[in-house]
PDB file of N, CA and C in Angstrom:
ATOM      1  N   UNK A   1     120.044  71.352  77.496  1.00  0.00           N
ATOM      2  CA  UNK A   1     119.056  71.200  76.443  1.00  0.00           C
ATOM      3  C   UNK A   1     117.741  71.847  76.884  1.00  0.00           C
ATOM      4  N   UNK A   2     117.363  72.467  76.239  1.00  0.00           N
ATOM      5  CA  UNK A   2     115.797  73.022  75.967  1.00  0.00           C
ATOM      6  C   UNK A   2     114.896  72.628  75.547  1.00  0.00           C
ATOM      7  N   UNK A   3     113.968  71.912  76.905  1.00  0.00           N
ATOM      8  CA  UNK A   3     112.944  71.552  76.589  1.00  0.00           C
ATOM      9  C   UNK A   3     111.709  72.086  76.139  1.00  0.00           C
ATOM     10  N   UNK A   4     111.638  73.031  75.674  1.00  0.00           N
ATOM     11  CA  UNK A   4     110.767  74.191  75.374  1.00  0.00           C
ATOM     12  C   UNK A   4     110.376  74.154  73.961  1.00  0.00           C
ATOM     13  N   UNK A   5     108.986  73.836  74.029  1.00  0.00           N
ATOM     14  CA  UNK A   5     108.141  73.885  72.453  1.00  0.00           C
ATOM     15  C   UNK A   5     107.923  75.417  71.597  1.00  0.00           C
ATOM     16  N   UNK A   6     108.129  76.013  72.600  1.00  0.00           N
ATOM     17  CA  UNK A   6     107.826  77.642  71.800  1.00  0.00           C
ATOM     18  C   UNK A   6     108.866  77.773  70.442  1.00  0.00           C
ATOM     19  N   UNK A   7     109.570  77.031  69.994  1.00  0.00           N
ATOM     20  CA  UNK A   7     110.016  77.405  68.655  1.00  0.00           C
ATOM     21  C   UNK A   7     109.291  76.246  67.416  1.00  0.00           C
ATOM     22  N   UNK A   8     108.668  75.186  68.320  1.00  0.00           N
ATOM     23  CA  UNK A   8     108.630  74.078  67.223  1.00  0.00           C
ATOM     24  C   UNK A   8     107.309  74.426  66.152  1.00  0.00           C
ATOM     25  N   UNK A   9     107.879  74.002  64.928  1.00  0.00           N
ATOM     26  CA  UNK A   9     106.668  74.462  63.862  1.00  0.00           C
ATOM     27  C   UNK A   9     106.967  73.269  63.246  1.00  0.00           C
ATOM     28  N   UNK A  10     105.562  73.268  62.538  1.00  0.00           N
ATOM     29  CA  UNK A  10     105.060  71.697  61.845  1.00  0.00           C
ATOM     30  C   UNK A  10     105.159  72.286  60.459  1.00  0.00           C
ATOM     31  N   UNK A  11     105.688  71.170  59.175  1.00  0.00           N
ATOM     32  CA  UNK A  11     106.287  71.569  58.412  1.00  0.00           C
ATOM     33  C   UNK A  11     104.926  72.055  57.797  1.00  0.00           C
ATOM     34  N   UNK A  12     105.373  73.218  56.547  1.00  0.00           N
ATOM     35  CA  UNK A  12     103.922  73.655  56.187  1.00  0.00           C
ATOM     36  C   UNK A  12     102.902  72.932  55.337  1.00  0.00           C
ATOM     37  N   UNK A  13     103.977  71.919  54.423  1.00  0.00           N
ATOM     38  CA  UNK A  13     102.881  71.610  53.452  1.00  0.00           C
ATOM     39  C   UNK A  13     102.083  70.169  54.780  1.00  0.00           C
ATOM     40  N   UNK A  14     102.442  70.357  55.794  1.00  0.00           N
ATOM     41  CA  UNK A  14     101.478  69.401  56.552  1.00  0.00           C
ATOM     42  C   UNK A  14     100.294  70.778  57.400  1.00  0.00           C
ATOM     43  N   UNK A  15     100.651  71.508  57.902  1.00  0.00           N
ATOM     44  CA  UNK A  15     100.142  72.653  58.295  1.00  0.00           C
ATOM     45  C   UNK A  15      99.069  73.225  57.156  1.00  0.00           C
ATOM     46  N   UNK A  16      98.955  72.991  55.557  1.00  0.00           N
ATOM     47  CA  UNK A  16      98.173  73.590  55.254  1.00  0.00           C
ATOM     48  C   UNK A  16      96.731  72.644  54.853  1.00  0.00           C
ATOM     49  N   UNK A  17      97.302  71.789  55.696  1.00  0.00           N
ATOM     50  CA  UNK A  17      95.727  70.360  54.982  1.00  0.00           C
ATOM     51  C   UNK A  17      94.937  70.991  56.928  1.00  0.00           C
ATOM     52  N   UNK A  18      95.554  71.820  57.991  1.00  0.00           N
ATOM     53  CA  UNK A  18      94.328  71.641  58.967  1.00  0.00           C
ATOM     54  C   UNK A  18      93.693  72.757  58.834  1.00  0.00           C
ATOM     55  N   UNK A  19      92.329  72.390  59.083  1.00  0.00           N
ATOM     56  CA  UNK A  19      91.162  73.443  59.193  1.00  0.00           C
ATOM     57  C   UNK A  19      90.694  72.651  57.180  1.00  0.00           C
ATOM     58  N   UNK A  20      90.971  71.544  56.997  1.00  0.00           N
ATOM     59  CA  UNK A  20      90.507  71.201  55.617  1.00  0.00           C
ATOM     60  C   UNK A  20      89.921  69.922  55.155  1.00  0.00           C
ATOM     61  N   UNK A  21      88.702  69.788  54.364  1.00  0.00           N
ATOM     62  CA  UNK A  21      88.139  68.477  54.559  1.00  0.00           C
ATOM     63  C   UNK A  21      88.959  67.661  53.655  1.00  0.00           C
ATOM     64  N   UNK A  22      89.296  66.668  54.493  1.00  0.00           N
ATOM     65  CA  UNK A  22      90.042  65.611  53.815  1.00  0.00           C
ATOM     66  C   UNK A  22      89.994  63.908  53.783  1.00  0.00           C
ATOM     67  N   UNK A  23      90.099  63.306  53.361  1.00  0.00           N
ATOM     68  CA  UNK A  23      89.917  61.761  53.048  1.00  0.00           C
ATOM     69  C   UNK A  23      91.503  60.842  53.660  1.00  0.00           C
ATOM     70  N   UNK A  24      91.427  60.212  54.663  1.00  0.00           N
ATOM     71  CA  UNK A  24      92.801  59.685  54.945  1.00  0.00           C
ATOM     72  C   UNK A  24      92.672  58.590  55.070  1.00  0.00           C
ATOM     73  N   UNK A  25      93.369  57.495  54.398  1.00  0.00           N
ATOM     74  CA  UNK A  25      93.651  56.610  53.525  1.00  0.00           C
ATOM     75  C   UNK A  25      94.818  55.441  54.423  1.00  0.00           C
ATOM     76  N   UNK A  26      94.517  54.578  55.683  1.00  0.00           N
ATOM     77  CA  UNK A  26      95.297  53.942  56.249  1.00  0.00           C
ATOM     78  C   UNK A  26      95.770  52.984  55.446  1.00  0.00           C
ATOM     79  N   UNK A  27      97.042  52.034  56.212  1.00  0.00           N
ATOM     80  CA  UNK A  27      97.730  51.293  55.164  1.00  0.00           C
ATOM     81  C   UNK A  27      96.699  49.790  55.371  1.00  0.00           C
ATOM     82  N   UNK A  28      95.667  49.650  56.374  1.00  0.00           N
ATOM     83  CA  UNK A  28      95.378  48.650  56.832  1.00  0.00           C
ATOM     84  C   UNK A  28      93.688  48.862  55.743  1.00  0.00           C
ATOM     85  N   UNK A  29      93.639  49.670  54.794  1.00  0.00           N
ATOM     86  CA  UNK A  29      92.326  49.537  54.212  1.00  0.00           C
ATOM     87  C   UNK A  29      91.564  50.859  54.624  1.00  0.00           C
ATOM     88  N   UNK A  30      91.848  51.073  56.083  1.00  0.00           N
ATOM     89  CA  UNK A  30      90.475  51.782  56.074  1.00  0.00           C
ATOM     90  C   UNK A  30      90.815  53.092  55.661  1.00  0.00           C
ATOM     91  N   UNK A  31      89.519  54.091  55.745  1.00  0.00           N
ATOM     92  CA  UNK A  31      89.460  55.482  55.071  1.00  0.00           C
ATOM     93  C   UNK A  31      88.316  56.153  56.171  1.00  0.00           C
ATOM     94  N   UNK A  32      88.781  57.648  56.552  1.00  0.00           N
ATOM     95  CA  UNK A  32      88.106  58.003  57.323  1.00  0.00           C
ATOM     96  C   UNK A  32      88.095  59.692  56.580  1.00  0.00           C
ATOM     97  N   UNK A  33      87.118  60.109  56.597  1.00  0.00           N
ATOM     98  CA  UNK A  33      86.124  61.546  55.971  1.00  0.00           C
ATOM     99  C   UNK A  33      86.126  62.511  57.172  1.00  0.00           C
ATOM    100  N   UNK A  34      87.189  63.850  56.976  1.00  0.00           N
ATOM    101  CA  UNK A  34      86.263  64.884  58.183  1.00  0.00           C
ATOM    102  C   UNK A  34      87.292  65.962  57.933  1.00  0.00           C
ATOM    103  N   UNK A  35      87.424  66.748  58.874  1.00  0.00           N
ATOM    104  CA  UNK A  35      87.949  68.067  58.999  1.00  0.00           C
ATOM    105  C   UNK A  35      89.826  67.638  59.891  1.00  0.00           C
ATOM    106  N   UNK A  36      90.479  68.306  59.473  1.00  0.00           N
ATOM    107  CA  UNK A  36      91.773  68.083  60.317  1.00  0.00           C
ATOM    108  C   UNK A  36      92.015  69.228  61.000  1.00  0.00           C
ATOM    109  N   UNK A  37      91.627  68.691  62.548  1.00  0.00           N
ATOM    110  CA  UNK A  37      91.638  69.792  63.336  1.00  0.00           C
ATOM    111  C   UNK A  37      93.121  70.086  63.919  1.00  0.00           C
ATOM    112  N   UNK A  38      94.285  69.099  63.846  1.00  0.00           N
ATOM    113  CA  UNK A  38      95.554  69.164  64.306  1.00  0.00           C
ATOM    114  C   UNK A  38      95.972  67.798  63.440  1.00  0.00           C
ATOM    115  N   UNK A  39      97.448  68.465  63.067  1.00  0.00           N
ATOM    116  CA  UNK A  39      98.679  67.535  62.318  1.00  0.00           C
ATOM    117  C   UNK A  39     100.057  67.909  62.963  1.00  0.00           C
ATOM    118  N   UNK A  40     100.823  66.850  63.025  1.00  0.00           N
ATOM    119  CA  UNK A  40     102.379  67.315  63.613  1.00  0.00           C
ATOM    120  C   UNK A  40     103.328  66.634  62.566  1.00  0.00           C
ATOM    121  N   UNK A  41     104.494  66.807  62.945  1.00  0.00           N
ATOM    122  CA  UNK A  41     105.212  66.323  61.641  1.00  0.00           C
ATOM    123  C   UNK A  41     105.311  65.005  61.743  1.00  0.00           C
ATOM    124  N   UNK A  42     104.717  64.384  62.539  1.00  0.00           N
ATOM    125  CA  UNK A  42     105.123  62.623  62.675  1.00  0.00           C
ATOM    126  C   UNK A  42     103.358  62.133  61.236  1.00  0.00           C
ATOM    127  N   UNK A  43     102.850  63.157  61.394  1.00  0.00           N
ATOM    128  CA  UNK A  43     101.582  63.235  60.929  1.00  0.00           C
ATOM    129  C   UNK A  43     100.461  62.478  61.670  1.00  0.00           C
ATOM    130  N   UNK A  44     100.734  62.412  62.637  1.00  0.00           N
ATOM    131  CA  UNK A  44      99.604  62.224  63.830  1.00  0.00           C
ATOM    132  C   UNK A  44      98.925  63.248  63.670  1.00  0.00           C
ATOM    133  N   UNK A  45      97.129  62.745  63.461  1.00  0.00           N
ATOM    134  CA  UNK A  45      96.594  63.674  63.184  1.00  0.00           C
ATOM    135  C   UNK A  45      95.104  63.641  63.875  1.00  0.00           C
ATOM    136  N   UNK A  46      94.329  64.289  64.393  1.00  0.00           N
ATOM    137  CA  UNK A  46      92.876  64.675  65.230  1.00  0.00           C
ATOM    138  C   UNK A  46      92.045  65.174  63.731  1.00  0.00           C
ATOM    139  N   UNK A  47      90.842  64.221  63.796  1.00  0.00           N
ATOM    140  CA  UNK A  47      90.255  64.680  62.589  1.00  0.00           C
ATOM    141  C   UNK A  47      88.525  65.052  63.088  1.00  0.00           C
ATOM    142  N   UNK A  48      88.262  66.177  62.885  1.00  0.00           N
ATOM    143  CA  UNK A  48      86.696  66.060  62.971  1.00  0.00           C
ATOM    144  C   UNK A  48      85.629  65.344  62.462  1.00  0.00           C
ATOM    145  N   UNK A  49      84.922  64.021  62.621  1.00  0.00           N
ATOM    146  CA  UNK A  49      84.273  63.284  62.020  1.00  0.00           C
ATOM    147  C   UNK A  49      82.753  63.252  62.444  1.00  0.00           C
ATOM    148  N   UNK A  50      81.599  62.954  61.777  1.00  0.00           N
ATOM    149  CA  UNK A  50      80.525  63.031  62.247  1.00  0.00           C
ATOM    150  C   UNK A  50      80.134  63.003  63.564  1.00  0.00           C
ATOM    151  N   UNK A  51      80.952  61.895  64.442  1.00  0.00           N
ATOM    152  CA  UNK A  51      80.244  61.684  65.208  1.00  0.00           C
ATOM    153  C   UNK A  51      80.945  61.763  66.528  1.00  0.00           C
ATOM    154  N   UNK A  52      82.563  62.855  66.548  1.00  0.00           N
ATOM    155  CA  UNK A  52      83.004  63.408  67.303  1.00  0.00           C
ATOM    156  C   UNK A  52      84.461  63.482  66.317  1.00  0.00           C
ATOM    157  N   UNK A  53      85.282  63.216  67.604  1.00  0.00           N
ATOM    158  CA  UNK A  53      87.072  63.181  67.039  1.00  0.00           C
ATOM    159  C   UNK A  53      87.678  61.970  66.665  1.00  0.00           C
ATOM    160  N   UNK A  54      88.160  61.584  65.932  1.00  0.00           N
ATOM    161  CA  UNK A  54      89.069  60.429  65.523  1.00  0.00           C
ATOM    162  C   UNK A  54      90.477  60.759  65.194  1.00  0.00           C
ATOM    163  N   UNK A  55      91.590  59.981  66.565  1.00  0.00           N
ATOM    164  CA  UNK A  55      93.014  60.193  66.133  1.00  0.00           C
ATOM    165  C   UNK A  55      93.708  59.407  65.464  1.00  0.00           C
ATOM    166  N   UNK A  56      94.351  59.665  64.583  1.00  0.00           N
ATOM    167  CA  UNK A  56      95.247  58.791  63.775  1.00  0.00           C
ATOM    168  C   UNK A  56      96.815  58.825  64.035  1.00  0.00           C
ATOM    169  N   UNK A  57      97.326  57.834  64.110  1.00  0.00           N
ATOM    170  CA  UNK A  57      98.584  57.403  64.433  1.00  0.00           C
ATOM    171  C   UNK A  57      99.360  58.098  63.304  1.00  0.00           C
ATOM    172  N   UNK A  58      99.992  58.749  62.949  1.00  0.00           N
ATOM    173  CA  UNK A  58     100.756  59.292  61.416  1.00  0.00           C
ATOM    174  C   UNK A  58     101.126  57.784  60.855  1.00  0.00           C
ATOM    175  N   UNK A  59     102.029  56.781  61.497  1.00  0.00           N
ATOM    176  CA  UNK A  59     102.376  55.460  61.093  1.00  0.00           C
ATOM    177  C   UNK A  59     101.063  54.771  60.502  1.00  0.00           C
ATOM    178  N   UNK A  60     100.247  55.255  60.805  1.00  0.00           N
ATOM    179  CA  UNK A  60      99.250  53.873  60.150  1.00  0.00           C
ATOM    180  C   UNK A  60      98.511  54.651  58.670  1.00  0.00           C
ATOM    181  N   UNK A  61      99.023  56.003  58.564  1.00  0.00           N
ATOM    182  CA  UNK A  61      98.447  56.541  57.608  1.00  0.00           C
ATOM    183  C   UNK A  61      99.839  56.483  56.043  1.00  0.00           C
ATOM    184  N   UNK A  62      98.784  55.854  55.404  1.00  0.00           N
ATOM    185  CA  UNK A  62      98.640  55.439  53.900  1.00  0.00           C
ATOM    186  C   UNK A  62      98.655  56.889  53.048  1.00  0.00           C
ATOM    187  N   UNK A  63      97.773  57.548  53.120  1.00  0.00           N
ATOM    188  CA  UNK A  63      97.632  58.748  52.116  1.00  0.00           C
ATOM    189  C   UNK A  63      96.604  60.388  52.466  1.00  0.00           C
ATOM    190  N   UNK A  64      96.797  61.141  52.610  1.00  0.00           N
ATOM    191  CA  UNK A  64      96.076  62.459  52.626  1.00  0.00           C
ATOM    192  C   UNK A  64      95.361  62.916  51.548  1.00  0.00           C
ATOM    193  N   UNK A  65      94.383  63.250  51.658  1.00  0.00           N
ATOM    194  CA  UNK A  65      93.984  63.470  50.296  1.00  0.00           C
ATOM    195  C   UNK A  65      92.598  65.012  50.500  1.00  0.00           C
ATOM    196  N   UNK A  66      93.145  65.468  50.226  1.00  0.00           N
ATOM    197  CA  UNK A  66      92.279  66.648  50.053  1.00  0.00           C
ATOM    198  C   UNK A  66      90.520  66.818  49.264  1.00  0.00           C
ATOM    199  N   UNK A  67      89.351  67.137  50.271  1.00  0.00           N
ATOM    200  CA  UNK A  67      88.424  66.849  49.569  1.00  0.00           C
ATOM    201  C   UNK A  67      87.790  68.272  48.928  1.00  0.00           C
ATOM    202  N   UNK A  68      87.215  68.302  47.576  1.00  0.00           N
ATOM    203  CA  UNK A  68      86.936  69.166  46.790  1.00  0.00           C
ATOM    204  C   UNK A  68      85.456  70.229  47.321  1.00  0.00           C
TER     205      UNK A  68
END
């Protein structure tokens, strides 16, 4: 088996929300505002927020939402 990441790609319609301001919507209430600097397909995601980086668990996320 091949442990080797050089083929793995993240599916696109998750690939096209990074580098985009977005609103993400946990199942526990909260909501956090910023830039998505990295997503993987589990949707674990690194978001740019005011006041540095905030990671999100993909499991605890509720909804993506694209901001205008």
């Amino acid at each position: 088996m091949n442990n080797s990441n050089n083929n793995f790609q993240v599916n696109k319609q998750f690939a096209d929300f990074k580098g985009k301001d977005v609103l993400i919507g946990l199942k526990n209430w909260e909501e956090f505002e910023g830039k998505i600097i990295a997503i993987d397909n589990f949707l674990n995601t690194v978001l740019e927020v005011d006041d540095g980086l905030k990671v999100v668990k993909g499991g605890k996320i509720a909804f993506i939402s694209m901001k205008d």
